[in-house]
Protein backbone atom coordinates (compact mmCIF):
# COMPACT_ATOMS: atom_id res chain seq x y z
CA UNK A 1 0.00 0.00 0.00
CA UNK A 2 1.47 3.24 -1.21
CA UNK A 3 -1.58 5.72 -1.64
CA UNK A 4 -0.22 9.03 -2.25
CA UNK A 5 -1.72 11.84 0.75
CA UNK A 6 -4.61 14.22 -0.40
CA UNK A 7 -2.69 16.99 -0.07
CA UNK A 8 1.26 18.15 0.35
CA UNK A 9 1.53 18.51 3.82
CA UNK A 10 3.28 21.20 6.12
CA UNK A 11 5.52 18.94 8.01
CA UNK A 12 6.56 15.56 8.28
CA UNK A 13 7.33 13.45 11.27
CA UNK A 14 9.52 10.68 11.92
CA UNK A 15 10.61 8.20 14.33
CA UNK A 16 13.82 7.07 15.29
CA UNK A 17 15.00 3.69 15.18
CA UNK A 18 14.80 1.24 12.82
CA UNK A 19 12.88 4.10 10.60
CA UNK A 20 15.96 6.37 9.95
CA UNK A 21 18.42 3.45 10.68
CA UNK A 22 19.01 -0.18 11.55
CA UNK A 23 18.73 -0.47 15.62
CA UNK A 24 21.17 -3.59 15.96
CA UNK A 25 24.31 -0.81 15.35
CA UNK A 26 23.46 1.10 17.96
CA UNK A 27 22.50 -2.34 19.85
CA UNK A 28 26.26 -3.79 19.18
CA UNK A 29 27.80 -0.51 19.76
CA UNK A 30 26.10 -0.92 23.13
CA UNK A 31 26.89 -4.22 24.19
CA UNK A 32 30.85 -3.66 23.14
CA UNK A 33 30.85 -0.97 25.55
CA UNK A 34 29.28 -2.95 28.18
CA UNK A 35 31.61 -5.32 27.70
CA UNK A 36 34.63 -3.62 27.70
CA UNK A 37 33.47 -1.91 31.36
CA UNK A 38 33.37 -5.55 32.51
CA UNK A 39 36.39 -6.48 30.62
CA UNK A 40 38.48 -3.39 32.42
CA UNK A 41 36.50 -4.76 36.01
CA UNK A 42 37.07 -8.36 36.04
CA UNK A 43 39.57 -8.99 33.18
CA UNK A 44 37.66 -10.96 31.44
CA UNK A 45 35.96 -11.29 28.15
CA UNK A 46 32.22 -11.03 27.76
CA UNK A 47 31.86 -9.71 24.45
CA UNK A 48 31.32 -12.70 22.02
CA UNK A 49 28.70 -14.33 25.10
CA UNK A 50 26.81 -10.73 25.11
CA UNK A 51 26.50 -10.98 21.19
CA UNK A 52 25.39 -14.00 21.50
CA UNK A 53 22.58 -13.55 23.99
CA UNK A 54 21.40 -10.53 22.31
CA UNK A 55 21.24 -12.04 18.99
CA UNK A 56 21.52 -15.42 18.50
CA UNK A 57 19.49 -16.58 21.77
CA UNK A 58 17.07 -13.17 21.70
CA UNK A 59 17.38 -12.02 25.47
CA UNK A 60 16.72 -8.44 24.27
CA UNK A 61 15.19 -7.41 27.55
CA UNK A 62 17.42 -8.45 30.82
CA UNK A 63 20.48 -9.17 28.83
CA UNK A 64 22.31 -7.72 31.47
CA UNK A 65 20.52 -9.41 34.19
CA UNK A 66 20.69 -13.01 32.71
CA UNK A 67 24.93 -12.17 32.43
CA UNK A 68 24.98 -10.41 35.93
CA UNK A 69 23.29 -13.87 37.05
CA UNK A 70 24.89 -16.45 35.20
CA UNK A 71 28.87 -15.50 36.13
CA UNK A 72 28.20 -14.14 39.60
CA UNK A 73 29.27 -10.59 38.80
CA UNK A 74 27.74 -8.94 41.91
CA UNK A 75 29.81 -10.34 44.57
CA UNK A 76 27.93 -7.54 47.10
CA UNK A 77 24.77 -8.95 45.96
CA UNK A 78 23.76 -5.50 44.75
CA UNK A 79 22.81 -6.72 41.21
CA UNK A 80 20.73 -3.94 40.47
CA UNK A 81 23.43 -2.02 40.72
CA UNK A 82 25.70 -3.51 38.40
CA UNK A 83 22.93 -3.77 35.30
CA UNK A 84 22.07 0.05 36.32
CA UNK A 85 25.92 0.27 35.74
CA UNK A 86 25.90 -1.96 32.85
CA UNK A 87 22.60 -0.18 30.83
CA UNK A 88 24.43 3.10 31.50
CA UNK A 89 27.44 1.64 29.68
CA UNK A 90 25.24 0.37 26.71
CA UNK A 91 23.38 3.62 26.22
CA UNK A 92 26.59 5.53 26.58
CA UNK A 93 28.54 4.37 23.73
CA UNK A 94 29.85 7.25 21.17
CA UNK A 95 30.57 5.02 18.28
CA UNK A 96 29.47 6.95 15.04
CA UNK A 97 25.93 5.37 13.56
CA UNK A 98 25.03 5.00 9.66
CA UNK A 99 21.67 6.10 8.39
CA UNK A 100 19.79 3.84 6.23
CA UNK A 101 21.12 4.53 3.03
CA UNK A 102 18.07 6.51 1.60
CA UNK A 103 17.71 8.33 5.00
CA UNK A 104 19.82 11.15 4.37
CA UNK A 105 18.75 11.70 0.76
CA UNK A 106 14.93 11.83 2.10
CA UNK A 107 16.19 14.11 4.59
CA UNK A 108 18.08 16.33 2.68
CA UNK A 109 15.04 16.98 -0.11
CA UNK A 110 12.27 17.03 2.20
CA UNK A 111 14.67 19.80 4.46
CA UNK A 112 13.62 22.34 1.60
CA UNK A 113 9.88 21.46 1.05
CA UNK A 114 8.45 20.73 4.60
CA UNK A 115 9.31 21.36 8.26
CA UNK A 116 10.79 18.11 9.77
CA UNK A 117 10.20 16.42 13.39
CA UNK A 118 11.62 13.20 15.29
CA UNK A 119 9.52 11.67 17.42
CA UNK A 120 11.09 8.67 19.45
CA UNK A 121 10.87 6.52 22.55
CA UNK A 122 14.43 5.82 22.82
CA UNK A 123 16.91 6.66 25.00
CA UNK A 124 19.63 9.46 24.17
CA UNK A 125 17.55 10.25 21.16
CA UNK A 126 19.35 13.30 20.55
CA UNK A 127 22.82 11.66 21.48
CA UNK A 128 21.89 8.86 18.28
CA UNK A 129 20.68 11.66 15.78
CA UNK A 130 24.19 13.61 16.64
CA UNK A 131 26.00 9.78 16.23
CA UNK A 132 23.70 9.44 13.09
CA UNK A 133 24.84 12.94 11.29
CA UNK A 134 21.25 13.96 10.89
CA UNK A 135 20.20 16.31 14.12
CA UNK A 136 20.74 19.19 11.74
CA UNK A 137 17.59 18.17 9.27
CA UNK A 138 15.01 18.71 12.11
CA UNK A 139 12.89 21.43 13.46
CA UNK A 140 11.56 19.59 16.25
CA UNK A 141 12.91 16.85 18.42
CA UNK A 142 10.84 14.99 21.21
CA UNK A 143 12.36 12.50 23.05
CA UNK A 144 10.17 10.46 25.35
CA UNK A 145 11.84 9.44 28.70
CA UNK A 146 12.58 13.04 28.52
CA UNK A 147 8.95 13.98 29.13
CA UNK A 148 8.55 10.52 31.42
CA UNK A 149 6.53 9.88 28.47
CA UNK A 150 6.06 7.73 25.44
CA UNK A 151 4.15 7.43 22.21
CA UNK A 152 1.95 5.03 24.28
CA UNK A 153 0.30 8.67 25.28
CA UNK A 154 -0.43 11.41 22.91
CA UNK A 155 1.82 13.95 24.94
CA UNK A 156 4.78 13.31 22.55
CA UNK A 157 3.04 13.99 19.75
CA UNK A 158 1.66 17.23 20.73
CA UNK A 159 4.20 18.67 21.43
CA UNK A 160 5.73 18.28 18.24
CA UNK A 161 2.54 19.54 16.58
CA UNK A 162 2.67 22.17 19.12
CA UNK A 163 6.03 23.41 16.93
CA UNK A 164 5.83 22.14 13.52
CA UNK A 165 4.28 24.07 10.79
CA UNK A 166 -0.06 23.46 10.28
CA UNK A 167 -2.39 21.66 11.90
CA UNK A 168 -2.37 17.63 12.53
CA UNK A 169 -3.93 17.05 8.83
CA UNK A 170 -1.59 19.25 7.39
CA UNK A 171 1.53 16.45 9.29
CA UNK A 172 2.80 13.26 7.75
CA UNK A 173 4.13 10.67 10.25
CA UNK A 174 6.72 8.08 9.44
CA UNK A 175 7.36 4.97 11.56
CA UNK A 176 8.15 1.11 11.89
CA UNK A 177 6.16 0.22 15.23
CA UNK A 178 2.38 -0.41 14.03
CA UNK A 179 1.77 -0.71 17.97
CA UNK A 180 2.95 2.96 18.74
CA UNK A 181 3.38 4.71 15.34
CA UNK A 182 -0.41 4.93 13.69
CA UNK A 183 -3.32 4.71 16.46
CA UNK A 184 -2.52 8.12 18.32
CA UNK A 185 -1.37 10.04 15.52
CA UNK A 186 -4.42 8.89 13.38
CA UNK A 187 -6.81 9.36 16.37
CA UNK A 188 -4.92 13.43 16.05
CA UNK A 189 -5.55 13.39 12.48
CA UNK A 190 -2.34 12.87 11.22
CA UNK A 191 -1.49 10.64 7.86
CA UNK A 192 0.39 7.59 8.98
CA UNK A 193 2.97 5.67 6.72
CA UNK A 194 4.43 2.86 8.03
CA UNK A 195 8.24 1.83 6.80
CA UNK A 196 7.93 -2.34 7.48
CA UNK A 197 11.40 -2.66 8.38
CA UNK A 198 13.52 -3.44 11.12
CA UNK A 199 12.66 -5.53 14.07
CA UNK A 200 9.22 -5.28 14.18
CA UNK A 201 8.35 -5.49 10.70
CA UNK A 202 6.88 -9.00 10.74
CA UNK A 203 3.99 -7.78 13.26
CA UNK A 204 0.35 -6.76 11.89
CA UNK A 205 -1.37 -3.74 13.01
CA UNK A 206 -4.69 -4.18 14.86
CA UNK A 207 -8.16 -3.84 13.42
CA UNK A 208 -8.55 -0.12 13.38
CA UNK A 209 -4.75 0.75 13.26
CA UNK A 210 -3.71 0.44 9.76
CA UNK A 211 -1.42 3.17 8.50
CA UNK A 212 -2.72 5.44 5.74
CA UNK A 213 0.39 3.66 3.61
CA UNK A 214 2.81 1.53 3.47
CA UNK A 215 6.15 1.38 2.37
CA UNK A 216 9.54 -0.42 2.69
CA UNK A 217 12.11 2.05 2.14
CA UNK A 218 12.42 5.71 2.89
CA UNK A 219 12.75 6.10 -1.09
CA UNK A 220 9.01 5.68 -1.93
CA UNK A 221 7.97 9.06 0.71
CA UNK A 222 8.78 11.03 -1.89
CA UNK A 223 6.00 9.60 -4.31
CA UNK A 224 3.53 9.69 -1.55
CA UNK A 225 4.10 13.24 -0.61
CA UNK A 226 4.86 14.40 -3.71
């Protein structure tokens, strides 16, 4: 589904990861930190067993924990402390990020035609968009856990209507999550296109949430806008 909109909007809105590039960099990136913090702690090497939980056995949530656990690595029995420690480490890492490849070219045309805004959930938005080269294409940045929010709540995305150019109809919003990126900003009035790439690109939007299009790479906004 690639309907074009009705009419050429004012702004357009994206999300963050795995919309404007692939999430496992900055997830590797991440976990070599991490495991050069625990490398420098305990002298040993973590970093092919972190790869491997992350990817290859799928503990994406409690990585740390299930590590923490498994090797003993709280010998104060404060493990909360440690994976605090540990997801500081992860979120922390500075290692320069690549756009998908079409990111920047979208980017860099729609700059001249349309206000731009991020919208994202993740943590150290901004610090990824400066790691990313981009932060310079946007009007408007919103990151969630800044806020204590999320785009679970329709906060998020009015404040970036609150600063972008026109109303919600007159607002485009790009993302890959069809469980966060199309119910609010459809219920604001907002077009929704969903890029179906990236982690969650094999999940199905609910009855009622389907995205106004469809599209699997950045390339094809510029027919639907345009």
């Amino acid at each position: 589904m690639t309907d074009a909109v009705d009419a050429a909007p004012a702004a357009v809105c994206f999300d963050l990861d795995d919309t404007l590039y692939d999430y496992h960099q900055y997830a590797r990136a991440g976990l070599r930190e991490v495991a050069d913090r625990l490398e420098a702690r305990t002298g040993e090497s973590y970093h092919d067993e972190l790869l491997a939980l992350y990817f290859d056995e799928s503990v994406t949530e409690g990585t740390f924990d299930r590590l923490v656990d498994r090797h003993g690595l709280a010998p104060d029995g404060d493990e909360d402390a440690v994976v605090d420690d540990l997801v500081e480490a992860y979120h922390g890492a500075t290692d320069p990020l690549d756009p998908y490849p079409a990111a920047e070219r979208v980017l860099s045309r729609f700059a001249d035609r349309y206000e731009l805004g991020l919208i994202t959930d993740g943590h150290g938005g901004r610090a990824k968009l400066r790691r990313l080269g981009v932060e310079g294409y946007f009007d408007v940045v919103v990151v969630g856990p800044e806020r204590d929010s999320s785009k679970h709540q329709r906060e998020v995305f009015d404040a970036a209507l609150a600063e972008l150019a026109g109303s919600a109809d007159e607002t485009v919003y790009i993302g890959d999550d069809p469980r966060v990126d199309v119910r609010i900003p459809k219920q604001l009035g907002m077009t929704t296109v969903r890029l179906r790439r990236g982690r969650y690109s094999h999940l199905e939007p609910d009855d009622g949430d389907e995205p106004d299009a469809e599209i699997d790479d950045l390339c094809a906004l510029t027919a639907i806008l345009e």
